[in-house]
N, C-alpha and C. Protein backbone atom coordinates (compact mmCIF):
# COMPACT_ATOMS: atom_id res chain seq x y z
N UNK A 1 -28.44 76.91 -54.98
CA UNK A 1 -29.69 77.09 -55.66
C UNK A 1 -29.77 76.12 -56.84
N UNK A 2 -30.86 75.22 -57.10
CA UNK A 2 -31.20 74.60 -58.25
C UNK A 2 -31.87 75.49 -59.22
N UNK A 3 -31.49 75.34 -60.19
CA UNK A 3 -31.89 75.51 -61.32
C UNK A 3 -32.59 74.83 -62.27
N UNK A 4 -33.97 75.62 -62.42
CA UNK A 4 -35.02 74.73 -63.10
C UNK A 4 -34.66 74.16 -64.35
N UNK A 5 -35.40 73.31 -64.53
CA UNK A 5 -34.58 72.31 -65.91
C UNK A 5 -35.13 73.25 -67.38
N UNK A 6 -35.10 73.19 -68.41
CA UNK A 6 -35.59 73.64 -69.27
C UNK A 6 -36.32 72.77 -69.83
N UNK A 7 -37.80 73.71 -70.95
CA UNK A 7 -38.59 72.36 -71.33
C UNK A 7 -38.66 72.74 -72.73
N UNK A 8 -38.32 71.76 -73.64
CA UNK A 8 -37.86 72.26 -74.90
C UNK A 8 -39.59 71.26 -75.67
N UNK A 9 -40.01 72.43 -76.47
CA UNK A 9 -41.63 71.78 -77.19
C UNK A 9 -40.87 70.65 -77.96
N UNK A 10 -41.81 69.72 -78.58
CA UNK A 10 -41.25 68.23 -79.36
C UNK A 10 -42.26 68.89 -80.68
N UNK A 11 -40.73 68.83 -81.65
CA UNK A 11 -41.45 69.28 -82.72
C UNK A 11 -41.19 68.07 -83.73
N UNK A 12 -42.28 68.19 -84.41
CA UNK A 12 -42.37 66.85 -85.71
C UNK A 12 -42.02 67.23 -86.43
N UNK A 13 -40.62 66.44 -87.07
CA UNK A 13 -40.45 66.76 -88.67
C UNK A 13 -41.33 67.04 -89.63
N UNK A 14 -41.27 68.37 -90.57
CA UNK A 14 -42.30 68.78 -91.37
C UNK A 14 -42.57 67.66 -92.54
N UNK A 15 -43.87 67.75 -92.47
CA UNK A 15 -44.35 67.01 -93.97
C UNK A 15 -43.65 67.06 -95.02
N UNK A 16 -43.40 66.17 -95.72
CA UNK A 16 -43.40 66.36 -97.21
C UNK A 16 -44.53 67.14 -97.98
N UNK A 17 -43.77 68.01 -99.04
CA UNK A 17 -44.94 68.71 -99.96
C UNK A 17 -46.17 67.53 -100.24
N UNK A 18 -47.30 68.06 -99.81
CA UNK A 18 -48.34 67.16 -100.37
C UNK A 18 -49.28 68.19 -102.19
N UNK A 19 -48.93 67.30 -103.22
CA UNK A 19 -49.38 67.88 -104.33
C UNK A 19 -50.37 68.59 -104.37
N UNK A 20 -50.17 69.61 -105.25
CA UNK A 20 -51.59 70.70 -105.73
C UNK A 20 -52.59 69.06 -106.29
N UNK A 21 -54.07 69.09 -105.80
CA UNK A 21 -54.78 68.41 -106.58
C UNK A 21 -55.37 69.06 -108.03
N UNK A 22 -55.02 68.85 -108.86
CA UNK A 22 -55.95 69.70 -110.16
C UNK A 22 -57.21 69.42 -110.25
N UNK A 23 -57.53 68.69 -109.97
CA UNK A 23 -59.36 68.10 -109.59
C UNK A 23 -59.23 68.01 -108.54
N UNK A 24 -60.13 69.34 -107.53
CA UNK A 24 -60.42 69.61 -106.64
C UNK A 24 -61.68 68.96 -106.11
N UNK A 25 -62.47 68.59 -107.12
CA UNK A 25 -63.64 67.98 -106.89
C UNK A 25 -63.50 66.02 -107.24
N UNK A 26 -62.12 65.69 -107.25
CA UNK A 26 -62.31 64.29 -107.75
C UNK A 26 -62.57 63.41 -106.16
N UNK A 27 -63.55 62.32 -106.71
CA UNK A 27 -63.81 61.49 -105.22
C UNK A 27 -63.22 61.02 -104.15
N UNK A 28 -61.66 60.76 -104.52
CA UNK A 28 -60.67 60.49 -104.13
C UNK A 28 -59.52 61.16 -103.49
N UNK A 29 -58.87 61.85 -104.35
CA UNK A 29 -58.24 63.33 -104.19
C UNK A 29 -58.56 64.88 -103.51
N UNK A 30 -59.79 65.16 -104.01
CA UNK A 30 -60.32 66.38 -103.86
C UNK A 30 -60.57 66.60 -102.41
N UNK A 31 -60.92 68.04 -102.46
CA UNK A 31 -61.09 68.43 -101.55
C UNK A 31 -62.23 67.68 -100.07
N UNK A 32 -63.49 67.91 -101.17
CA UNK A 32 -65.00 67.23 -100.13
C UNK A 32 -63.89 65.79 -99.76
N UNK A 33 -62.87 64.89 -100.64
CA UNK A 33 -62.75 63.80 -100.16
C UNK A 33 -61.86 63.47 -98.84
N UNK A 34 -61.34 64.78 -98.94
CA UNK A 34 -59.61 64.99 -97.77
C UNK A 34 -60.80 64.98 -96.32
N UNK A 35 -61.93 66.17 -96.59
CA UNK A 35 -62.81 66.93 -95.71
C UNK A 35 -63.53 65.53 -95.03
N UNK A 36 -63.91 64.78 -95.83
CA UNK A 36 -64.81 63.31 -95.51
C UNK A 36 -64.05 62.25 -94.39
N UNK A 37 -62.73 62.18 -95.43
CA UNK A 37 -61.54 61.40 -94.75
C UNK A 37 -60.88 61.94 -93.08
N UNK A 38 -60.85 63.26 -93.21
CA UNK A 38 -60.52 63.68 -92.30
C UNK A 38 -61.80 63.59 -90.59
N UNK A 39 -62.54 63.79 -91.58
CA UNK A 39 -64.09 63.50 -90.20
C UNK A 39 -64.34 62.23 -89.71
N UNK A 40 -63.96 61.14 -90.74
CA UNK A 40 -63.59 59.94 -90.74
C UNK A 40 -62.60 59.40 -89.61
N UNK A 41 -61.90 59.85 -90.24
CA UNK A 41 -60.65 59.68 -89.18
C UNK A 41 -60.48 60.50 -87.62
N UNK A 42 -61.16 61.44 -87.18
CA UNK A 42 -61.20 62.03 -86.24
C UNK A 42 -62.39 61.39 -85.49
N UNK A 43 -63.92 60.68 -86.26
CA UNK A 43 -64.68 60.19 -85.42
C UNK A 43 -64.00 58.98 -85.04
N UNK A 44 -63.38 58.48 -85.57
CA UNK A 44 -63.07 56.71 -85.09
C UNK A 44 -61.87 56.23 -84.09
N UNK A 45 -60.88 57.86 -84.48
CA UNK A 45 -59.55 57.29 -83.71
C UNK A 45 -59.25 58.63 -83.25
N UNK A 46 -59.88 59.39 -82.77
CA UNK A 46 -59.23 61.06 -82.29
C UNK A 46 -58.40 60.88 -81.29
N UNK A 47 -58.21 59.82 -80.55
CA UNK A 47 -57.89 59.36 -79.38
C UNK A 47 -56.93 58.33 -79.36
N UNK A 48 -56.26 57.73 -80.40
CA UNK A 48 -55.38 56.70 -80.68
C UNK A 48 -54.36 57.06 -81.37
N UNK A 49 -53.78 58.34 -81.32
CA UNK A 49 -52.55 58.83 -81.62
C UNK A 49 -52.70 58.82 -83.47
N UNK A 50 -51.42 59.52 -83.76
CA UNK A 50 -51.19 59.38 -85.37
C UNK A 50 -51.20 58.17 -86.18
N UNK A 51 -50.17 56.96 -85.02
CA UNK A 51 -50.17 55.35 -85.72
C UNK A 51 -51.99 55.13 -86.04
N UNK A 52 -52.71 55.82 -84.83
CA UNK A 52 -54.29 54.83 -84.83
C UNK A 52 -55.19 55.65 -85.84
N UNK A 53 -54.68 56.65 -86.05
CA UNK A 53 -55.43 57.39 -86.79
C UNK A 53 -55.06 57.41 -88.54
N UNK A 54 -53.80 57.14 -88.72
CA UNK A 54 -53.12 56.85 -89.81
C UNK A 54 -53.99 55.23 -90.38
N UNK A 55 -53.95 54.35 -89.57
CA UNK A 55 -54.58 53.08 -89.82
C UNK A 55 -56.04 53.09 -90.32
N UNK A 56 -56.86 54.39 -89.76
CA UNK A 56 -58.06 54.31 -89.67
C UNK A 56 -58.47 54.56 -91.64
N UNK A 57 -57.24 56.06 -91.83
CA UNK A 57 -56.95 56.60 -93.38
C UNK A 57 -56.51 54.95 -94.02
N UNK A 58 -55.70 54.36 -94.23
CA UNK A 58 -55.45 52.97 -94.32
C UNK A 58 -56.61 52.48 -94.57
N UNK A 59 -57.81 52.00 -93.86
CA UNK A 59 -58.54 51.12 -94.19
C UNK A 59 -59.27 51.58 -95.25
N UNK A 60 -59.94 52.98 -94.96
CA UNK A 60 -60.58 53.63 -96.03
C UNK A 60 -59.92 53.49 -97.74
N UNK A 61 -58.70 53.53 -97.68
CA UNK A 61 -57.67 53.74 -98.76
C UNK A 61 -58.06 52.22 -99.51
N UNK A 62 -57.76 51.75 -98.18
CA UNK A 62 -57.29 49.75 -98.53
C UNK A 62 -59.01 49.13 -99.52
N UNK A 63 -60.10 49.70 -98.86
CA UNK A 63 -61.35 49.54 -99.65
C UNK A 63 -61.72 49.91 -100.47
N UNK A 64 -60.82 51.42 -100.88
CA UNK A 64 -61.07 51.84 -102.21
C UNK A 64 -60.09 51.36 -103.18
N UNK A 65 -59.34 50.42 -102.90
CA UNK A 65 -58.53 49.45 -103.43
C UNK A 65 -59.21 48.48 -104.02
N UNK A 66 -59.69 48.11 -103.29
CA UNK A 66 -60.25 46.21 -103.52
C UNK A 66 -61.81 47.19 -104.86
N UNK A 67 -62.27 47.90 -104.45
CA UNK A 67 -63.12 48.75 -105.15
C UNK A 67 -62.36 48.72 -106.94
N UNK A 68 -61.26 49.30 -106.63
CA UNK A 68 -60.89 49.36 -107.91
C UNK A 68 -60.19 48.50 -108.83
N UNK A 69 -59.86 47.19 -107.99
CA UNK A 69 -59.49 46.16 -108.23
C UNK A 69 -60.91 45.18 -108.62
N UNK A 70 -61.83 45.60 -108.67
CA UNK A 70 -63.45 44.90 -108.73
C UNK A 70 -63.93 45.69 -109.89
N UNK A 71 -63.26 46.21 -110.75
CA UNK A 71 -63.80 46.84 -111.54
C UNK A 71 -64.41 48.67 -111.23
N UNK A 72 -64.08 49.18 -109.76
CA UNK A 72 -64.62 50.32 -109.95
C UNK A 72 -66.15 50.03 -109.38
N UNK A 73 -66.26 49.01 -108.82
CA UNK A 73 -67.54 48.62 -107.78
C UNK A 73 -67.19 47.52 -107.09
N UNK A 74 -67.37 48.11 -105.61
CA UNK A 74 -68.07 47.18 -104.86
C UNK A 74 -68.93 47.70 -103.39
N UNK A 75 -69.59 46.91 -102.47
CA UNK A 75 -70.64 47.47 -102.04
C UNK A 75 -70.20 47.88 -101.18
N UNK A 76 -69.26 48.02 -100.59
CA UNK A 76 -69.33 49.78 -99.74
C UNK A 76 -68.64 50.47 -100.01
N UNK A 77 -68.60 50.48 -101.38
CA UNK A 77 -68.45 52.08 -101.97
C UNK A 77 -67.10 51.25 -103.00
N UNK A 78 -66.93 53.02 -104.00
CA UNK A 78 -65.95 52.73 -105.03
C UNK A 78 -65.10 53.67 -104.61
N UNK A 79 -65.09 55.18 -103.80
CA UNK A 79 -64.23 56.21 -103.61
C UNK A 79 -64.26 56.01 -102.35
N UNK A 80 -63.39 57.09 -101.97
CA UNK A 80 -63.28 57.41 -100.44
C UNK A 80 -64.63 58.12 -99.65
N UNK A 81 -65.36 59.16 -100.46
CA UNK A 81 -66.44 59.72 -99.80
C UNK A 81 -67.58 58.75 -99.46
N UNK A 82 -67.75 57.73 -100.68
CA UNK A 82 -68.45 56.78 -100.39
C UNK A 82 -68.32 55.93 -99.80
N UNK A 83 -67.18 55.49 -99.35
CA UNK A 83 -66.31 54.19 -98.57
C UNK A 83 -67.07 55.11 -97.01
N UNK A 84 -66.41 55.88 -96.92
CA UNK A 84 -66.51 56.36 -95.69
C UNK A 84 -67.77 56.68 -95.08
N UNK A 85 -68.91 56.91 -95.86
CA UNK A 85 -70.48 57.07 -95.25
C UNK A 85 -71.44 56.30 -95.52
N UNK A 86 -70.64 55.11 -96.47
CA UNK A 86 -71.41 53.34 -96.61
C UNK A 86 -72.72 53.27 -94.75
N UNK A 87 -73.80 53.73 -94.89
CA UNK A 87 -74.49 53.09 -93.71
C UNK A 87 -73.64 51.61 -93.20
N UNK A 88 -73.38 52.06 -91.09
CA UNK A 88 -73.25 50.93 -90.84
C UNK A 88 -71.97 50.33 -90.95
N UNK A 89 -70.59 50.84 -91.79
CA UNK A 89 -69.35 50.51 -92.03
C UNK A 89 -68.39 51.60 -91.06
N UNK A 90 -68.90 52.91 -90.52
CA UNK A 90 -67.87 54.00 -90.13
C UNK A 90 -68.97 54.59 -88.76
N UNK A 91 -68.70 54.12 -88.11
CA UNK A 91 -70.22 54.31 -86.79
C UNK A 91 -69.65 55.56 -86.70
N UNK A 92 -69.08 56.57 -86.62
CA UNK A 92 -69.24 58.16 -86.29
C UNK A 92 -70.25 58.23 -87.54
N UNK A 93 -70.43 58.10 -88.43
CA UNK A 93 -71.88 58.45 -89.63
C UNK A 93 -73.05 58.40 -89.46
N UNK A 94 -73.01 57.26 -88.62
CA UNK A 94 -74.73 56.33 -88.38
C UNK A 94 -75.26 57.35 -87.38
N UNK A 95 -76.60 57.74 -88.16
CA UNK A 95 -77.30 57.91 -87.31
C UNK A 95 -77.41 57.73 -85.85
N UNK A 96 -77.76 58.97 -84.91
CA UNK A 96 -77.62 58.72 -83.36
C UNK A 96 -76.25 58.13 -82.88
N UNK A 97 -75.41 57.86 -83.54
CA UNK A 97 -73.83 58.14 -83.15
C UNK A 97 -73.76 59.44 -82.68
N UNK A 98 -72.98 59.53 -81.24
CA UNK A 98 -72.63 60.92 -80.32
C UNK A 98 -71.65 61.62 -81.30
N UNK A 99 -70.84 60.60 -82.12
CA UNK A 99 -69.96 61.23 -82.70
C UNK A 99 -70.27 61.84 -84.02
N UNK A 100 -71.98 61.74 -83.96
CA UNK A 100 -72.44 62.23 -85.59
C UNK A 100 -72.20 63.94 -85.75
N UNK A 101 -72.43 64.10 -84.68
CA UNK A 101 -73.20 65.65 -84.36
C UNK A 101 -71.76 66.66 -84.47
N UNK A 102 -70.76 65.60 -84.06
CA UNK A 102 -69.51 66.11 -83.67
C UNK A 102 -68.78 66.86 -84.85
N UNK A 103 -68.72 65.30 -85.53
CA UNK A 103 -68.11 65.47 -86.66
C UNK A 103 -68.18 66.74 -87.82
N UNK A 104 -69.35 66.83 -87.74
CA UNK A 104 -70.45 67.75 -88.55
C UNK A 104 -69.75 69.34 -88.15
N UNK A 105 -69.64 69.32 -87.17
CA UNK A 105 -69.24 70.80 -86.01
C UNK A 105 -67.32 70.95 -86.24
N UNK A 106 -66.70 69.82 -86.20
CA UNK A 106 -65.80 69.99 -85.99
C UNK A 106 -64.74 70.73 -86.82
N UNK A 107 -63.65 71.51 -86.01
CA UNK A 107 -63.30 72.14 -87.35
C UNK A 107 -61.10 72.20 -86.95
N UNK A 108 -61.02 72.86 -88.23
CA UNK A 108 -59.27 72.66 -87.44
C UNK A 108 -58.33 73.72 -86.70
N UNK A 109 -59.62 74.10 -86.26
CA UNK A 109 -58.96 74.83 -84.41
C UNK A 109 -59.16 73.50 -83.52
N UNK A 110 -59.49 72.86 -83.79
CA UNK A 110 -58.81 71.35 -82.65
C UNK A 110 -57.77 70.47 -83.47
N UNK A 111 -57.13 70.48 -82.31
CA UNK A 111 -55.84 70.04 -82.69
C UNK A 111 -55.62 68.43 -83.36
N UNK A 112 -56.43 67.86 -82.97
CA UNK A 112 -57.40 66.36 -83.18
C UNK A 112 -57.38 66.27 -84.65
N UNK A 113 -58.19 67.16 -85.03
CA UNK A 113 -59.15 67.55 -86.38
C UNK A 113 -58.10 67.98 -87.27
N UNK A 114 -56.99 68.58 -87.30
CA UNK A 114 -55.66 69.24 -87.73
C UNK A 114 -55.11 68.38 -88.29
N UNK A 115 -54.55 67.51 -87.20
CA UNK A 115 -54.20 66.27 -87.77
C UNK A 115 -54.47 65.37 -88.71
N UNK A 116 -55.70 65.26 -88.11
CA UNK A 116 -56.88 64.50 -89.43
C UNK A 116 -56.53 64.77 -90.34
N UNK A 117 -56.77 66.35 -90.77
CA UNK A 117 -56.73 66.72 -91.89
C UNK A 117 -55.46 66.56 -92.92
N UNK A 118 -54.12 66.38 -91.63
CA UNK A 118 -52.64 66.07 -92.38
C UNK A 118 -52.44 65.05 -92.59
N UNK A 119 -53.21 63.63 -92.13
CA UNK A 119 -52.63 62.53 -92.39
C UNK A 119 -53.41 61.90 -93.76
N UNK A 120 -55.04 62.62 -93.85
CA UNK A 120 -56.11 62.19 -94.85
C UNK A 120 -55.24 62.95 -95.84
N UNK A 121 -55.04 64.32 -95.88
CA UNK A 121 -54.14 64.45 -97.30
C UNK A 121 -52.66 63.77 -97.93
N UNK A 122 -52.34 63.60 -96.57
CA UNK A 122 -50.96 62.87 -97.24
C UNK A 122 -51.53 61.33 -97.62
N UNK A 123 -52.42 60.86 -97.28
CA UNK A 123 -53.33 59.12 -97.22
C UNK A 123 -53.91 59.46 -98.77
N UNK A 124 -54.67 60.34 -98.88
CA UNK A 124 -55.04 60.11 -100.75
C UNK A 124 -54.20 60.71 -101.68
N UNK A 125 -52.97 60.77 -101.49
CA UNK A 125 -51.84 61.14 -102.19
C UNK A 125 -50.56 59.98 -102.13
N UNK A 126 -50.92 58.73 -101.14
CA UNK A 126 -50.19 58.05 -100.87
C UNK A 126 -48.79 58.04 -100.59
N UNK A 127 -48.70 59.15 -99.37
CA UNK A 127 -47.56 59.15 -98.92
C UNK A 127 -47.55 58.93 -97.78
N UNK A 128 -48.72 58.19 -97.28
CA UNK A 128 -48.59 58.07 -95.66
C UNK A 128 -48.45 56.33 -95.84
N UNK A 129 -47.66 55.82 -94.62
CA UNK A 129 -47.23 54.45 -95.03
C UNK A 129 -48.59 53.53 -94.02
N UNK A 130 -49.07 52.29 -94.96
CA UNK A 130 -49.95 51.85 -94.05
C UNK A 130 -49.56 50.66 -93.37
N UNK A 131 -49.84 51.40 -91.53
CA UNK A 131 -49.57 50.82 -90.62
C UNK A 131 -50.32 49.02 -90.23
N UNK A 132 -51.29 49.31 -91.07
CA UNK A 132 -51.90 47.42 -91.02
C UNK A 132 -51.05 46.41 -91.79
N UNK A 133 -50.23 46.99 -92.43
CA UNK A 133 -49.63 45.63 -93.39
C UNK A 133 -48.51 45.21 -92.48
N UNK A 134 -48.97 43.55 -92.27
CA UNK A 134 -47.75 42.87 -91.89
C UNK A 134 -46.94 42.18 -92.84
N UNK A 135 -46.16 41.39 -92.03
CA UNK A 135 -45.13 40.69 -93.28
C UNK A 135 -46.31 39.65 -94.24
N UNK A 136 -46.10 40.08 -95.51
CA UNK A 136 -46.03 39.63 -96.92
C UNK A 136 -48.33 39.75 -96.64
N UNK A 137 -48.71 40.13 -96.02
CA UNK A 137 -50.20 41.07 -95.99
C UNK A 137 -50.31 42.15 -96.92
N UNK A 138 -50.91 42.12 -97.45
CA UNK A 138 -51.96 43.58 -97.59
C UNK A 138 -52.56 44.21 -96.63
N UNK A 139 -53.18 45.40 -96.59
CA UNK A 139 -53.47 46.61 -95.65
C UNK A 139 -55.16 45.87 -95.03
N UNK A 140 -55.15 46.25 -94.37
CA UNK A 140 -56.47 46.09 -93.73
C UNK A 140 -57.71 46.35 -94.12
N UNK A 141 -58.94 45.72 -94.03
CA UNK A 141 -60.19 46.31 -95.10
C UNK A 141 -60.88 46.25 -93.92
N UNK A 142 -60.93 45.86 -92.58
CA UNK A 142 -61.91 45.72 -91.98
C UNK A 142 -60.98 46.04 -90.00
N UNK A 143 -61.33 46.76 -89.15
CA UNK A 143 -60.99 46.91 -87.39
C UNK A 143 -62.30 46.92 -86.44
N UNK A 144 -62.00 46.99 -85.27
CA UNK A 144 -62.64 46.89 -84.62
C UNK A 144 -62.11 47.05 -83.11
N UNK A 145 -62.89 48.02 -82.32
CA UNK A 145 -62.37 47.90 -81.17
C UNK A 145 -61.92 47.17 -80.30
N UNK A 146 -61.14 47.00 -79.33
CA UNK A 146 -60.67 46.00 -78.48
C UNK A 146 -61.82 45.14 -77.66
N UNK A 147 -62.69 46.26 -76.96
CA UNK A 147 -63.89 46.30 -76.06
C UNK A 147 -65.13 45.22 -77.00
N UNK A 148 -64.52 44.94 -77.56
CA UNK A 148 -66.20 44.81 -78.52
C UNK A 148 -65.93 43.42 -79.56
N UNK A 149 -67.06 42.73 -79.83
CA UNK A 149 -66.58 41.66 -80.83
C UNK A 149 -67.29 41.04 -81.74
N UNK A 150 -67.26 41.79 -83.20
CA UNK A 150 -68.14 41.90 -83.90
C UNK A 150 -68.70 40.50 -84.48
N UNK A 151 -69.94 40.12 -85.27
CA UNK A 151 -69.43 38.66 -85.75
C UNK A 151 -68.23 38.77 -87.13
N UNK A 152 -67.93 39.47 -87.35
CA UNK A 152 -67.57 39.01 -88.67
C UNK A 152 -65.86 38.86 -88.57
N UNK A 153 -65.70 38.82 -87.07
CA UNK A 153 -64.34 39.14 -86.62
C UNK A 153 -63.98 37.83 -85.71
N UNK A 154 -65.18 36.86 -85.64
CA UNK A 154 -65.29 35.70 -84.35
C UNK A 154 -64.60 34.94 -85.43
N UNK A 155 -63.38 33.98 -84.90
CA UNK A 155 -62.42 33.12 -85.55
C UNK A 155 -61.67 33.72 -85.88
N UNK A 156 -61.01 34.80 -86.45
CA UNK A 156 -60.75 35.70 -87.48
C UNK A 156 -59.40 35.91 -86.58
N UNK A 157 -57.84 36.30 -87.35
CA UNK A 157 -56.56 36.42 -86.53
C UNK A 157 -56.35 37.99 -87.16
N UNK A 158 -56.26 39.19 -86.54
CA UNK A 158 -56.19 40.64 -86.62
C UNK A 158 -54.68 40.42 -86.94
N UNK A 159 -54.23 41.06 -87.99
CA UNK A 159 -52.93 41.27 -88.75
C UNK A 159 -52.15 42.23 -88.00
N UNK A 160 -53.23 43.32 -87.50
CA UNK A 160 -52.17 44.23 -86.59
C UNK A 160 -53.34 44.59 -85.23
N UNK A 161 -52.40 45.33 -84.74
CA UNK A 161 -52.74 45.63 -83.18
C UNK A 161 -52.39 47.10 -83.15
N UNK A 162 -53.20 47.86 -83.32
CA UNK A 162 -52.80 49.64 -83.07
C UNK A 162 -53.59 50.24 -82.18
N UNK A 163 -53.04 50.79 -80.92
CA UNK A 163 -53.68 51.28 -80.36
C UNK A 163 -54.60 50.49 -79.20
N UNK A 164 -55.99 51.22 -79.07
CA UNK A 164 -56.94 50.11 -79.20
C UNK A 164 -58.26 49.73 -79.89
N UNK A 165 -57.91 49.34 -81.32
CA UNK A 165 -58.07 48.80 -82.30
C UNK A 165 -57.29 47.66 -82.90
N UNK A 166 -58.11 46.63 -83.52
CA UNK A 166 -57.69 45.28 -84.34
C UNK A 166 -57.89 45.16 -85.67
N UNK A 167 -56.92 45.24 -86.53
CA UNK A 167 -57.10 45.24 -88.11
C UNK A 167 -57.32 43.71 -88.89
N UNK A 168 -57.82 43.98 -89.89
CA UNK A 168 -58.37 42.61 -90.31
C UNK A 168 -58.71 42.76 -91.99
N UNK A 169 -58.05 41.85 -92.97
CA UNK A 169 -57.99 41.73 -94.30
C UNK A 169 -58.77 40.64 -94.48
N UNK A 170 -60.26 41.18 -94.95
CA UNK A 170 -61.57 40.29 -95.38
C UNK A 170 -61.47 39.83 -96.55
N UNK A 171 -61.23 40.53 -97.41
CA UNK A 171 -61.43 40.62 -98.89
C UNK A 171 -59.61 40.35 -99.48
N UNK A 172 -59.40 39.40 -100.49
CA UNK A 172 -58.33 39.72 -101.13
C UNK A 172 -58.28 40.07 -102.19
């Protein structure tokens, strides 16, 4: 008689403590911003694993960088809530996006959305490591799907390759 094999679940090493925010309401940190980041990240990459979805938190992060490196302005946005619903920069937002309706609905009884929510809090606490930086790069400000080819991406050499998505540092 054979004996069936055993199937042991694959469990992920637990998070690191991610900090109490004391400003629950700050643009960055807070709560609405984890909630934004996380919808963010579930419309664009729900489907490209933790690396693709981690990258997606990354870019958002990487623009509110160059933001604060500009003095605390620049035009698509200075925080994360604003980075992320800039018209036209995060297509799950835009209008008549399938993924508008989604986002809006979605909550963290999907397992998708869960995630989201663990990698956007550990991403504005900066403990998630960003997957766009190559050797001696900065993080990515700008991706784009594989399928697709935007102009602002024609000539242009993608720093990383995640998933299927192409990262790209516009701004230094």
């Amino acid at each position: 008689m054979i004996a069936k094999p055993q199937l042991t679940p694959v469990v992920e090493p637990a998070d690191p403590p991610v900090p109490e925010d004391p400003n629950p309401e700050d643009p960055n940190t807070g709560h609405a911003a984890i909630d934004t980041l996380a919808r963010t990240i579930w419309g664009e990459a729900r489907g490209e694993g933790t690396a693709g979805m981690t990258a997606v938190a990354a870019v958002v992060l990487n623009r509110v960088g160059v933001a604060d490196a500009a003095g605390g302005r620049y035009w698509w946005g200075a925080d994360v809530i604003s980075v992320c619903k800039r018209p036209w920069q995060f297509s799950c937002w835009n209008e008549g996006d399938p993924n508008r309706t989604q986002i809006a609905s979605v909550d963290a009884t999907d397992p998708y959305f869960a995630t989201a929510l663990r990698i956007a809090r550990r991403a504005v606490h900066h403990l998630a490591p960003d997957p766009t930086i190559g050797d001696g790069e900065k993080g990515a400000t700008h991706y784009h799907h594989r399928g697709i080819m935007p102009s602002w991406a024609i000539g242009r050499r993608a720093q990383a390759s995640i998933g299927q998505h192409l990262f790209y540092r516009l701004v230094d």
